[in-house]
Protein backbone atom coordinates (compact mmCIF):
# COMPACT_ATOMS: atom_id res chain seq x y z
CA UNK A 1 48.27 65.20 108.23
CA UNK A 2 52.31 64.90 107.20
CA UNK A 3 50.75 67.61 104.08
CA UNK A 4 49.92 69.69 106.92
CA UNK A 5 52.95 70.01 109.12
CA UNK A 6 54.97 70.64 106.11
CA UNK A 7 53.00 73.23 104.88
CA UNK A 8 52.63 74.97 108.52
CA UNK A 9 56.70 74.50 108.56
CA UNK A 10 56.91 76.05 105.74
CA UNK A 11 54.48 78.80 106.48
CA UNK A 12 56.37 79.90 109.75
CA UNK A 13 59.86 79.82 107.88
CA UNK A 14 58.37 82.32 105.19
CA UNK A 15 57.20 84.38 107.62
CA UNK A 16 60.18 84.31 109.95
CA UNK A 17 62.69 84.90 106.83
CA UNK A 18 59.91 87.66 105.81
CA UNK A 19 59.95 89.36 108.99
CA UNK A 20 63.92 89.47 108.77
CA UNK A 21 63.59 91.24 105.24
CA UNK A 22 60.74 93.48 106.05
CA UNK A 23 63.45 94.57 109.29
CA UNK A 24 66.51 94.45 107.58
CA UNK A 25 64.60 96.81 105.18
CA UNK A 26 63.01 98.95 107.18
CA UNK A 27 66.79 99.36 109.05
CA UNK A 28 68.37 100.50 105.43
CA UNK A 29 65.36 102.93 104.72
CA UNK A 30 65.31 104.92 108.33
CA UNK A 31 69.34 105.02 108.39
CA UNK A 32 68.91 106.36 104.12
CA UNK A 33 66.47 108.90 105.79
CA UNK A 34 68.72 110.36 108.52
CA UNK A 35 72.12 109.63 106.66
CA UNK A 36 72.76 113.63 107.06
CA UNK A 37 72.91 113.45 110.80
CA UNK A 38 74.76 110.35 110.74
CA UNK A 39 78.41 109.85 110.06
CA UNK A 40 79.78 108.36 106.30
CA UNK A 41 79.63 104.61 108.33
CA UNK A 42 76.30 104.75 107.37
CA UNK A 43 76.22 104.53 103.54
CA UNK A 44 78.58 100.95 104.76
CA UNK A 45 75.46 99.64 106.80
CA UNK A 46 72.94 100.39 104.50
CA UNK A 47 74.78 98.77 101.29
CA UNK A 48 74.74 96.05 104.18
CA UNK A 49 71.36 95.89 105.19
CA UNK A 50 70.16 96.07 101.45
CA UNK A 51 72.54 93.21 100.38
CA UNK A 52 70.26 91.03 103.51
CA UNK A 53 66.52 92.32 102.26
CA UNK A 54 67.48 90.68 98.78
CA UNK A 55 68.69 87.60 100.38
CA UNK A 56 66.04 87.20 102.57
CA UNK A 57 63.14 88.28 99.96
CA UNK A 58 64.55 85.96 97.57
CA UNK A 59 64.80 83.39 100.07
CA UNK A 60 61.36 83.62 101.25
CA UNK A 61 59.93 83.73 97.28
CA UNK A 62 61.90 80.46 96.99
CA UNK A 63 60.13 78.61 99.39
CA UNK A 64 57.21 79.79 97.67
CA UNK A 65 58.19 77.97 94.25
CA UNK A 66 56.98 75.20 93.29
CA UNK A 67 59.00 74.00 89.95
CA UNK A 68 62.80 73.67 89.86
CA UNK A 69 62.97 76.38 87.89
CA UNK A 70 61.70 78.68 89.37
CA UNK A 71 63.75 77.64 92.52
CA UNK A 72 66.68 77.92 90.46
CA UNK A 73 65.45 81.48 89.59
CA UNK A 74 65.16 82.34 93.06
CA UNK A 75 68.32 80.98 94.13
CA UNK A 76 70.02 83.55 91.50
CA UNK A 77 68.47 86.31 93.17
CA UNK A 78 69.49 85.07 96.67
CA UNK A 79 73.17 85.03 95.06
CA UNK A 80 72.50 88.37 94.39
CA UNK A 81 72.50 89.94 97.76
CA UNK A 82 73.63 86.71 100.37
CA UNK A 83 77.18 86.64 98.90
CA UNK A 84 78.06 90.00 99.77
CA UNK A 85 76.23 90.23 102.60
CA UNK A 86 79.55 88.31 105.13
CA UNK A 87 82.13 91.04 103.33
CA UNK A 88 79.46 93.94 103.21
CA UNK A 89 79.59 92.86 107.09
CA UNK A 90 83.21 93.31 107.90
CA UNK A 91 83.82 96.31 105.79
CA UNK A 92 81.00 97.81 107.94
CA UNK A 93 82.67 96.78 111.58
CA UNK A 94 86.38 97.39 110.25
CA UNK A 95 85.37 100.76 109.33
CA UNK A 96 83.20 101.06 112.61
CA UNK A 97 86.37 100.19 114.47
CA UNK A 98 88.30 102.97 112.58
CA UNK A 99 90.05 100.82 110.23
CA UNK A 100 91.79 103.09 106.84
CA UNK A 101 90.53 100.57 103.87
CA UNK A 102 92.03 100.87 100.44
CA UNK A 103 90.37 100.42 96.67
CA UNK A 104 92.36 96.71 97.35
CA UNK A 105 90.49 95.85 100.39
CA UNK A 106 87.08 96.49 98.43
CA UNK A 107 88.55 94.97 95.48
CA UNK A 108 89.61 91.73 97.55
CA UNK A 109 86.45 91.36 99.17
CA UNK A 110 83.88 91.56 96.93
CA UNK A 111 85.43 90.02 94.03
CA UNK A 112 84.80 86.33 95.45
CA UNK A 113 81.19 86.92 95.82
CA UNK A 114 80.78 88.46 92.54
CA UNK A 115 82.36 84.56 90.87
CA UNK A 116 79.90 82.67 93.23
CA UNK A 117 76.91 84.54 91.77
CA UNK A 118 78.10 84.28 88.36
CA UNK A 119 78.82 80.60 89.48
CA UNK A 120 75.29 79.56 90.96
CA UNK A 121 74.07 82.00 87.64
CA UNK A 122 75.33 79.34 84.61
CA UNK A 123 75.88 76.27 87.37
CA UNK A 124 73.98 73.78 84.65
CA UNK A 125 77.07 74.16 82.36
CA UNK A 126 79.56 73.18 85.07
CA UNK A 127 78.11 72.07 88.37
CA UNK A 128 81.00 73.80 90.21
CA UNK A 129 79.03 75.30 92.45
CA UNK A 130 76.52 72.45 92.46
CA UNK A 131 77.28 68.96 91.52
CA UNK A 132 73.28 68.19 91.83
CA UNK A 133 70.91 70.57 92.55
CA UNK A 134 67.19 69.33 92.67
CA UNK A 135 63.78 68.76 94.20
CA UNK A 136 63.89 66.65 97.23
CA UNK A 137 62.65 63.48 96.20
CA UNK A 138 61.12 62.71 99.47
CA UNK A 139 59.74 66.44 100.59
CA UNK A 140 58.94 67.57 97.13
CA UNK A 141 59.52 71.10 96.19
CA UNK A 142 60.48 73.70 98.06
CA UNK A 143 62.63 71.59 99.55
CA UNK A 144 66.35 71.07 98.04
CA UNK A 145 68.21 68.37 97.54
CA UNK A 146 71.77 70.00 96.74
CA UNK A 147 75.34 68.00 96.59
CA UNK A 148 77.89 70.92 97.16
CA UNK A 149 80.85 71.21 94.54
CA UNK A 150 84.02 72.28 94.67
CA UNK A 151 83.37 76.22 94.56
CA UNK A 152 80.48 76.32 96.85
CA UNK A 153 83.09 75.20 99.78
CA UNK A 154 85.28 78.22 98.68
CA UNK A 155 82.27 80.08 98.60
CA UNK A 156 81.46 78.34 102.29
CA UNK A 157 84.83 78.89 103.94
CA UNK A 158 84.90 83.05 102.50
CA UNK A 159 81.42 83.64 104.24
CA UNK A 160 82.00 81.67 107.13
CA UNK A 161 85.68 83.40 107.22
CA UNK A 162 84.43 86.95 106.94
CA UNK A 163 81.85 86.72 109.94
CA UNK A 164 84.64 85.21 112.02
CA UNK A 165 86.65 87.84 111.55
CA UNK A 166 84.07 90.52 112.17
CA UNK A 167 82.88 88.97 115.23
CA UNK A 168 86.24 88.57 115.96
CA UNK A 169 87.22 92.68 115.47
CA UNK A 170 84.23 93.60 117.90
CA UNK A 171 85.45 90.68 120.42
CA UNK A 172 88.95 92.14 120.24
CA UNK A 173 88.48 96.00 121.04
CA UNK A 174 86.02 95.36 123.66
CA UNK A 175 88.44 95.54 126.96
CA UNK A 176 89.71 98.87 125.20
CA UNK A 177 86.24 100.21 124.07
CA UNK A 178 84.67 103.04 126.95
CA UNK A 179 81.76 102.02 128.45
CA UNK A 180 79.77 104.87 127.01
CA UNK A 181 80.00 102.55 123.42
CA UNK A 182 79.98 99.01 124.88
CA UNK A 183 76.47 98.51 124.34
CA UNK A 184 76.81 99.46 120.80
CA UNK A 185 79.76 97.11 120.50
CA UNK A 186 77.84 94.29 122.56
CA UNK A 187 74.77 94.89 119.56
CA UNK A 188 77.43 93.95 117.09
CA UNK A 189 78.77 91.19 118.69
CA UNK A 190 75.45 89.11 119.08
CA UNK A 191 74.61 90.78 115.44
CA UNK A 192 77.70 88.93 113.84
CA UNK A 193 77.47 85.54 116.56
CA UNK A 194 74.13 84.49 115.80
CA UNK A 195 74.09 84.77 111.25
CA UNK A 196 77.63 82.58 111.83
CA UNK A 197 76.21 80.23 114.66
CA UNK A 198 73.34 79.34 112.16
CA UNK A 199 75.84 78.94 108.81
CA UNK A 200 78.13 76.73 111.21
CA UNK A 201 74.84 74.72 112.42
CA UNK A 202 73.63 74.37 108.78
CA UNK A 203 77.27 73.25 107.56
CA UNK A 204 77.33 70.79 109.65
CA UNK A 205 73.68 69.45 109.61
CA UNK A 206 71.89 70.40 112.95
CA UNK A 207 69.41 72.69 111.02
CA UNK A 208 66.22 71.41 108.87
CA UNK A 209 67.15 69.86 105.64
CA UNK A 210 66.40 71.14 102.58
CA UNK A 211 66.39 74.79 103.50
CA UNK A 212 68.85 77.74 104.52
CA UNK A 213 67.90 78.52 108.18
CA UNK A 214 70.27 82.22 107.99
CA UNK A 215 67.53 84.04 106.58
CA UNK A 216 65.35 82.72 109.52
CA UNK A 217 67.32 84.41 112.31
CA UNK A 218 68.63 87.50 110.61
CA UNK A 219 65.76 88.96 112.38
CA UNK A 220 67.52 88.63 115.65
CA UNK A 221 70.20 90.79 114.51
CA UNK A 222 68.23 93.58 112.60
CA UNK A 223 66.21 94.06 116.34
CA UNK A 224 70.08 94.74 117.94
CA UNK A 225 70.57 96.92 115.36
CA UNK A 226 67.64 98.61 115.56
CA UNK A 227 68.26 98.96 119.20
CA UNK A 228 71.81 99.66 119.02
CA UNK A 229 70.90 103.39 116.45
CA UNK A 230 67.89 104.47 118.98
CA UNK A 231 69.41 103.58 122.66
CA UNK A 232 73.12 104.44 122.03
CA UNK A 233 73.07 106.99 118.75
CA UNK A 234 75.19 104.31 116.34
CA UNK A 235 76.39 106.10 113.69
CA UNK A 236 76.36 109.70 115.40
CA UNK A 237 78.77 109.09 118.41
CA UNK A 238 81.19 105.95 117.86
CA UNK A 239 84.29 104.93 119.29
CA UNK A 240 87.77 104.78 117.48
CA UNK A 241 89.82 102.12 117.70
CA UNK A 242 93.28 102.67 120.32
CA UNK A 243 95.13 101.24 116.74
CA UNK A 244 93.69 103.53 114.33
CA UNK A 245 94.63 106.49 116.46
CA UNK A 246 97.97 104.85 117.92
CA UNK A 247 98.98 104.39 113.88
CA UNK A 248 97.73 107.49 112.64
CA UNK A 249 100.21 109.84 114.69
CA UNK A 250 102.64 111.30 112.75
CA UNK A 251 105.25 111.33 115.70
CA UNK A 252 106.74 108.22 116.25
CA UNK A 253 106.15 106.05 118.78
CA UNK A 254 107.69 103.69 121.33
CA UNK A 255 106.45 102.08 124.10
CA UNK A 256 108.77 100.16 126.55
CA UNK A 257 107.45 98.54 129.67
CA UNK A 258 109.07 98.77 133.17
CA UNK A 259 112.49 97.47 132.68
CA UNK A 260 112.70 99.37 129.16
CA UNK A 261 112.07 96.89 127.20
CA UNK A 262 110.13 97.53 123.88
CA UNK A 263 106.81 95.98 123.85
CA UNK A 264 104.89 98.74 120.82
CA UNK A 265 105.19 101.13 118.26
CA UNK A 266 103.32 102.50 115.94
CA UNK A 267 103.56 103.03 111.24
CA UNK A 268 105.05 106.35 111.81
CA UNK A 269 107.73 105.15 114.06
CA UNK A 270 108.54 102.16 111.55
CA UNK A 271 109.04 104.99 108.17
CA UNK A 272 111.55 106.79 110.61
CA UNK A 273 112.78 103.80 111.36
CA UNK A 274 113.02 100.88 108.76
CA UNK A 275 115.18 98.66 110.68
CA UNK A 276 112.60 98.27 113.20
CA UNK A 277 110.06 94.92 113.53
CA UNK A 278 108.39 93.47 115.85
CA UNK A 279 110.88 90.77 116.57
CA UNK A 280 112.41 93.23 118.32
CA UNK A 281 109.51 93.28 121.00
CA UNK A 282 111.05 92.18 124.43
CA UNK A 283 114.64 93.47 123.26
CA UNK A 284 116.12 96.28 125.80
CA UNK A 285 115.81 99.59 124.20
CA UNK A 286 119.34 100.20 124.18
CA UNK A 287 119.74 97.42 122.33
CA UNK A 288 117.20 98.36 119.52
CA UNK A 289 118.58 101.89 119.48
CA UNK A 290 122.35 100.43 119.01
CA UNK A 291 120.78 98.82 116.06
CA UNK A 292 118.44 101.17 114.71
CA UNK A 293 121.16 104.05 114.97
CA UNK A 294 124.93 102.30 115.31
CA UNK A 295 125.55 104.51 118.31
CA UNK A 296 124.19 104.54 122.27
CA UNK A 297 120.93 106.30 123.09
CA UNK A 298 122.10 109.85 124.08
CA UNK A 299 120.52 110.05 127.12
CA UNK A 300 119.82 108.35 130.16
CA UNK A 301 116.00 106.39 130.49
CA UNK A 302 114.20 107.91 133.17
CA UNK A 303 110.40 108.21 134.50
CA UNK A 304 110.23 111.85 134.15
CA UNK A 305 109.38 114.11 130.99
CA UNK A 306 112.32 114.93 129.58
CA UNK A 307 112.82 116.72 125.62
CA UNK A 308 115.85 116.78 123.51
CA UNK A 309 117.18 116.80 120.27
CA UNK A 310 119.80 114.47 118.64
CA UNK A 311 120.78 113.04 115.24
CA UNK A 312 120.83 110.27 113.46
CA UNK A 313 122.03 108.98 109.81
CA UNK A 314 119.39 106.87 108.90
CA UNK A 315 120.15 105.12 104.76
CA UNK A 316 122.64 107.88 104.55
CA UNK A 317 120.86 110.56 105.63
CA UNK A 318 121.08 113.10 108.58
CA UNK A 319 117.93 113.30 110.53
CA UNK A 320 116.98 115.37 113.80
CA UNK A 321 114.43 114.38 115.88
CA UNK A 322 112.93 115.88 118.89
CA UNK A 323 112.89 112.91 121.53
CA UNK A 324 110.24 113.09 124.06
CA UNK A 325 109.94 110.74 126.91
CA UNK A 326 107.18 110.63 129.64
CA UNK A 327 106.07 108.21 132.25
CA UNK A 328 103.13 105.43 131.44
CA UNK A 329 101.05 103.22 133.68
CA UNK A 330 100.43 99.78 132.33
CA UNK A 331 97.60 97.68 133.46
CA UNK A 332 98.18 95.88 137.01
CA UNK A 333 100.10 99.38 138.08
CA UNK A 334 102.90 98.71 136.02
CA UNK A 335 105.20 101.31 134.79
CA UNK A 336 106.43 101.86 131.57
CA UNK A 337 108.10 104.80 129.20
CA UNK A 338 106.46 106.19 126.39
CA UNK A 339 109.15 107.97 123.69
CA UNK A 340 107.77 109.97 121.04
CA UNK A 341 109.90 111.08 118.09
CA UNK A 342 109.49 114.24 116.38
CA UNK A 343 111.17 114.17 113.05
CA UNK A 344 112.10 118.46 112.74
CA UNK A 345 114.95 118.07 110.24
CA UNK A 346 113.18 119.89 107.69
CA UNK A 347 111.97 122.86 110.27
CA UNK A 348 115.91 122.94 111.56
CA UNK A 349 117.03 123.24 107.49
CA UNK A 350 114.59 126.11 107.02
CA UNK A 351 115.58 127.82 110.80
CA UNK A 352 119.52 127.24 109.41
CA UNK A 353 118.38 128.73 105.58
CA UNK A 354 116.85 131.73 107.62
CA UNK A 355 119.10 132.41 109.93
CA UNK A 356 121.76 132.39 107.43
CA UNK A 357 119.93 134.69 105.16
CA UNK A 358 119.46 136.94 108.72
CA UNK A 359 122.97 136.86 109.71
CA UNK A 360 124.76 136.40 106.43
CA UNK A 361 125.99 138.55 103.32
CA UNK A 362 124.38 137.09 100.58
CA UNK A 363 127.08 137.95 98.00
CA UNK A 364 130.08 137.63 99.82
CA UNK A 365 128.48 134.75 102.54
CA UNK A 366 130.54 136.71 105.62
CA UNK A 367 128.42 138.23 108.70
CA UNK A 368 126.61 141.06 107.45
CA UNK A 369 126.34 144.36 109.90
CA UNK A 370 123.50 142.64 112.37
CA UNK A 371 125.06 139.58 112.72
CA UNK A 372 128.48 142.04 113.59
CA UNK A 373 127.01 143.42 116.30
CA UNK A 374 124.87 140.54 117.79
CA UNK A 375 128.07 138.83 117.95
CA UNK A 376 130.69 141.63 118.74
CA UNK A 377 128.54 143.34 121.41
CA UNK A 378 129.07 141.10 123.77
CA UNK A 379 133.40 140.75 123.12
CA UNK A 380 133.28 144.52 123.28
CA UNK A 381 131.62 144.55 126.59
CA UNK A 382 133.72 141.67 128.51
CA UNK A 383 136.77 143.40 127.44
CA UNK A 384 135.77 146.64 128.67
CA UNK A 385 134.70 145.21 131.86
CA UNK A 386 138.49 143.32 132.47
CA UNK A 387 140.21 146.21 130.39
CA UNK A 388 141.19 144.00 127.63
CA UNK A 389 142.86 145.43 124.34
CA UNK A 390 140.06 145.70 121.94
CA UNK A 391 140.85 147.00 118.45
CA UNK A 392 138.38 147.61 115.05
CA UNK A 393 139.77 147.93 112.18
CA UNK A 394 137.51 149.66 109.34
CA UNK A 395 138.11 148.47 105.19
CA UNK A 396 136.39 150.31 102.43
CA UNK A 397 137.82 149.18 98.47
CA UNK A 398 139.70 152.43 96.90
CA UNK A 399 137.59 153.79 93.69
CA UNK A 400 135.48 150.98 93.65
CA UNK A 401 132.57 152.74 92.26
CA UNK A 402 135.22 153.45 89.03
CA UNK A 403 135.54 149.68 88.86
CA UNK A 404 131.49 149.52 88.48
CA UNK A 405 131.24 152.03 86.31
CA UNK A 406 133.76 150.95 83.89
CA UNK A 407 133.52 147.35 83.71
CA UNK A 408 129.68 146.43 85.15
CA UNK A 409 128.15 145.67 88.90
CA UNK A 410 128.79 142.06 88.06
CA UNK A 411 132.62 142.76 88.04
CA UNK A 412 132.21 144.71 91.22
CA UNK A 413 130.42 141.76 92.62
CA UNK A 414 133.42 139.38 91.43
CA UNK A 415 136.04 142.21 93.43
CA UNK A 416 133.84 142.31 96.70
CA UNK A 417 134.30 138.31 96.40
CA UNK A 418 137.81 138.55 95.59
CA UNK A 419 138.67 140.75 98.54
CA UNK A 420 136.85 139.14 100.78
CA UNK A 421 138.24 135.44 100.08
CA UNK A 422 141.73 136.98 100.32
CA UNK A 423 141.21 138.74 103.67
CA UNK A 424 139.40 135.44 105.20
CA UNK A 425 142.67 133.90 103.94
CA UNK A 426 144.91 135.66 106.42
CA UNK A 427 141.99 135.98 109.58
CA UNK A 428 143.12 134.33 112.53
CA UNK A 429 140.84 132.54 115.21
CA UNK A 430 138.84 134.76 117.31
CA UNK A 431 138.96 137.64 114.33
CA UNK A 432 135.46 138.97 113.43
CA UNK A 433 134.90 139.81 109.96
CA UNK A 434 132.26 141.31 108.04
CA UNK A 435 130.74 143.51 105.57
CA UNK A 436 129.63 146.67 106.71
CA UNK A 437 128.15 147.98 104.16
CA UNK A 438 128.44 148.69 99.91
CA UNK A 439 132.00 148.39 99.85
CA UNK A 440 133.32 148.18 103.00
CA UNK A 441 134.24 146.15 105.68
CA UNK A 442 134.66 145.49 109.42
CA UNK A 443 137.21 143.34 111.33
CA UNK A 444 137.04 143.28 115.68
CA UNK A 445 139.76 142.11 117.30
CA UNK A 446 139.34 140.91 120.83
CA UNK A 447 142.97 140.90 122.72
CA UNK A 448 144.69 142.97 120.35
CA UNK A 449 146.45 146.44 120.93
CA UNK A 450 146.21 149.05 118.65
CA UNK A 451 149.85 148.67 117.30
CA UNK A 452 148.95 144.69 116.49
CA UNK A 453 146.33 145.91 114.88
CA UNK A 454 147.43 148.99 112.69
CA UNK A 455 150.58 145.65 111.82
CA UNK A 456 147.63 143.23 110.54
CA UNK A 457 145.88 145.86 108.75
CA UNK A 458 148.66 146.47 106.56
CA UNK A 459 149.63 143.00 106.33
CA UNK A 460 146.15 142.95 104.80
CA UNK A 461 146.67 146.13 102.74
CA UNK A 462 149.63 144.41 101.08
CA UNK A 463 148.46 141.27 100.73
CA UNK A 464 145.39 142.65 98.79
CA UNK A 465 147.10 145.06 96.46
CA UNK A 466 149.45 141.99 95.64
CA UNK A 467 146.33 139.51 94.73
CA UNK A 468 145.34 141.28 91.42
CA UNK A 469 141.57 140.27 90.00
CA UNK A 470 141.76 138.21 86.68
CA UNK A 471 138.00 138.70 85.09
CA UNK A 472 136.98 137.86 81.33
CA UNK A 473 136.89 141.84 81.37
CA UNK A 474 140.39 141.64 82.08
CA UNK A 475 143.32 141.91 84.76
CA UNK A 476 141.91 144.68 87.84
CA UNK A 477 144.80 145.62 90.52
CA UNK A 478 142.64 146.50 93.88
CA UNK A 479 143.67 148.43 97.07
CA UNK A 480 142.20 149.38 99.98
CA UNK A 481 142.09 151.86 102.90
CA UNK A 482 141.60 151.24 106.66
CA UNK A 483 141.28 153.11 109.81
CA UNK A 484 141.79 151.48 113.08
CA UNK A 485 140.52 152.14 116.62
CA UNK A 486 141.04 151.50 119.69
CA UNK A 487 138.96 150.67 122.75
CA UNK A 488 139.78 153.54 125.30
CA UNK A 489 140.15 153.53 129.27
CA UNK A 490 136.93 155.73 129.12
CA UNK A 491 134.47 153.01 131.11
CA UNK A 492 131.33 154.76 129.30
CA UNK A 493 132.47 154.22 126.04
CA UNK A 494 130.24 152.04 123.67
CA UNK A 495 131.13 150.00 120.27
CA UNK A 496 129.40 152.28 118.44
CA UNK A 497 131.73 155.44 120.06
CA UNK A 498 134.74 152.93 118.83
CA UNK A 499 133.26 152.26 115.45
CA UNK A 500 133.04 156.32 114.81
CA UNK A 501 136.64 156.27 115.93
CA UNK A 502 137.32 154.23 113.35
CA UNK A 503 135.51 155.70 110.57
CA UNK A 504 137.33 158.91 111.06
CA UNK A 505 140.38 157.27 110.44
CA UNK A 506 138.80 155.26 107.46
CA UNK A 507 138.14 158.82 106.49
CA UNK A 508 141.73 160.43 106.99
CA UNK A 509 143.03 156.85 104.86
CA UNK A 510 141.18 157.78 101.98
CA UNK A 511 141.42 162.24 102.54
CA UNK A 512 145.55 161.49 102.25
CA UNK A 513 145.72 159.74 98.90
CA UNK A 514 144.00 155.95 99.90
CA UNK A 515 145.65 152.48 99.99
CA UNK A 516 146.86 153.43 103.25
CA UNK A 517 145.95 152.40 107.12
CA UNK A 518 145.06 155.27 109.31
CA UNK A 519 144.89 155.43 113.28
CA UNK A 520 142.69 157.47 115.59
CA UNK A 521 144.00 159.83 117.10
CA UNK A 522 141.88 161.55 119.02
């Protein structure tokens, strides 16, 4: 009669740990099937659900045996898939949760249960694993009779560790997860709770002796799977975890609560900012800024959208950031601020490098002829309209297409250079310089009569011809002619008009020998 019991025991454990591998099978093959339609989670579950059909196979063939070797045997293949099963487990809800995992985390994870089958694999010559492994002496075969050694309680506390943390994950983003996904994430949760209630039950000796009860109630879990893919499409819509968006921004981010205190922020925000931990959670803001930057916030913390740009020297270097803030609602109705940090310095660098290549001579790095009038347009017209003196004085080099021709464009580069460092020497604030054109050059003068100006633009005639040019080609004496203008009482007159003016005595300067300054005369 006892024969009996045992054997019907025995019978409805094989076919309970059967029924769990036949599901857990049949769950790897349809997902392998559909994989296209399914997102790259899925190659994660069925690795997983494979790693559970050789466990509980295994498991079922070993209550089948009837020698200790071939229990042994049996318990080798169980090693092969039950190990990696707990790991296989998290990395599938870590990377359902939207989790970025390295070549480390498989590393880390997998390498444990890789020793404890090669452990269990040669455990006659070491017993680490197993300090006695055996037929129950009063059962008799399939039943175990196992004294645990010191690697199967690493091996213990890893599995038991891994489906604590899984369960764990799920438990964690459920208040966060939409209800649209919650009863994929509820399918998770029991799948993960029940596989580590049974270990825990086992450890401790409330299960049937002799045999691993896991395999028995992985069943349980393959149905939630099973109705997790067909009732709420896991694998084709899933949610992403608030952190895995939160920390893949690449703004920074800060989020303060009510009385602007920090209370988040997010990777991005901590490479802009290396100073920054979360001890600093609960600090004012103004505080943390002080700290972060050495100086006070620029601006004044407010619940209203608000953008700006400011500066900061951050290990030694300048950075700009775009700062915007905007209001947030907390749970309960709380308020809060949310400040998100754009780092632009690169995009203001390449706005200054092309606006200087816009507005600058390349050679002589002076205003070239648009920046000249973007800039003198409007002096020209506020002086007309208060009938302020307003003077232009127009420079071209004497025979400097001699000085090309006899020594080389790159010592006609050097002499444009030349001339212009000397005149900048002499401008005075509120002068206008630049290059015109080839050779020649314009200076506006806001405020200044034509007499001032026909005086500085022989002060500048002298002051060249005295500053010869000393090139490897040798020593080159420079002069120059100029023809000055002034702004008329004529209210219709434009800068162009006053330019012409100028060129015509630019012209007259050069007709009546050169190195000379010319005025309009009308």
């Amino acid at each position: 009669m006892r024969y009996q019991t045992v054997n019907s025991q025995l019978t409805a454990y094989i076919t309970l740990i059967c029924t769990s591998g036949v599901l857990n099978l049949y769950l790897g093959l349809n997902v392998f099937f559909r994989r296209h339609k399914y997102t790259n989670i899925a190659q994660f579950f069925i690795v997983y659900t494979a790693s559970i059909t050789i466990y509980c196979f295994a498991s079922a063939f070993g209550l089948m045996a009837t020698t200790l070797e071939d229990m042994k045997f049996w318990t080798i293949i169980q090693y092969i898939g039950m190990p990696v099963s707990s790991p296989l487990g998290l990395l599938f809800i870590m990377k359902y949760l939207g989790f970025k995992l390295s070549k480390k985390w498989y590393i880390a994870l997998l390498s444990i249960p890789f020793v404890s089958w090669v452990m269990v694999a040669t455990n006659d010559l070491h017993h680490f694993h197993y300090r006695v492994f055996e037929i129950d002496p009063i059962l008799g075969a399939p039943f175990i009779y196992q004294v645990i050694g010191p690697w199967y309680m690493i091996h213990g506390v890893f599995t038991f560790t891994c489906m604590f943390v899984a369960f764990f994950l799920v438990l964690s983003h459920w208040r966060e997860t939409a209800k649209e996904y919650r009863p994929q994430l509820f399918s998770l949760l029991l799948g993960q709770l029940i596989p580590m209630l049974t270990a825990f039950l086992y450890l401790i000796g409330f299960t049937p002796p002799g045999i691993d009860p896991v395999p028995m109630v992985l069943w349980l879990s393959s149905l939630l799977y099973l109705w997790a893919i067909n009732s709420s499409r896991l694998f084709s819509l899933m949610p992403i975890a608030k952190d895995a968006i939160f920390n893949s921004i690449n703004d920074g981010v800060m989020v303060l609560d009510e009385s602007y205190r920090i209370i988040e922020f997010n990777q991005s925000c901590k490479r802009m900012f290396p100073p920054l931990t979360k001890s600093m959670f609960g600090m004012d803001f103004g505080e943390v800024w002080y700290d972060l930057s050495g100086a006070p916030f620029p601006s004044k913390l407010e619940n209203t959208a608000i953008t700006e740009e400011l500066e900061i020297v951050m290990d030694h270097e300048k950075r700009i950031y775009q700062v915007s803030t905007s209001s947030l609602e907390h749970a309960n109705n709380r308020k809060g601020l949310l400040l998100i940090f754009t780092d632009i310095t690169e995009l203001k660098r390449l706005q200054v490098k092309l606006e200087r290549q816009a507005y600058y001579d390349e050679l002589t790095q002076i205003y070239n002829r648009r920046a000249f009038f973007q800039k003198c347009v409007p002096d020209f017209e506020a002086a007309k309209k208060v009938s302020s003196p307003f003077t232009i004085i127009l420079m071209d080099i004497d025979y400097f297409k001699k000085v090309n021709d006899t020594f080389g464009h790159h010592v006609g580069d050097q002499l444009l250079v030349h001339v212009v460092d000397v005149c900048r020497a002499q401008l005075k604030e509120g002068m206008l310089f630049a290059r015109y054109g080839g050779e020649e050059f314009v200076l506006a003068l806001k405020g200044c009569t034509l007499s001032a100006g026909v005086a500085f633009a022989n002060h500048l005639r002298k002051t060249i011809e005295a500053e010869t040019l000393i090139t490897t080609e040798g020593v080159i004496s420079v002069t120059f002619s100029s023809g000055v203008a002034e702004l008329s009482n004529e209210t219709n007159e434009t800068l162009y008009q006053l330019l012409n003016k100028a060129d015509k005595a630019l012209y007259a300067a050069k007709r009546e020998g050169r190195n000379q300054v010319q005025v309009y005369g009308g």
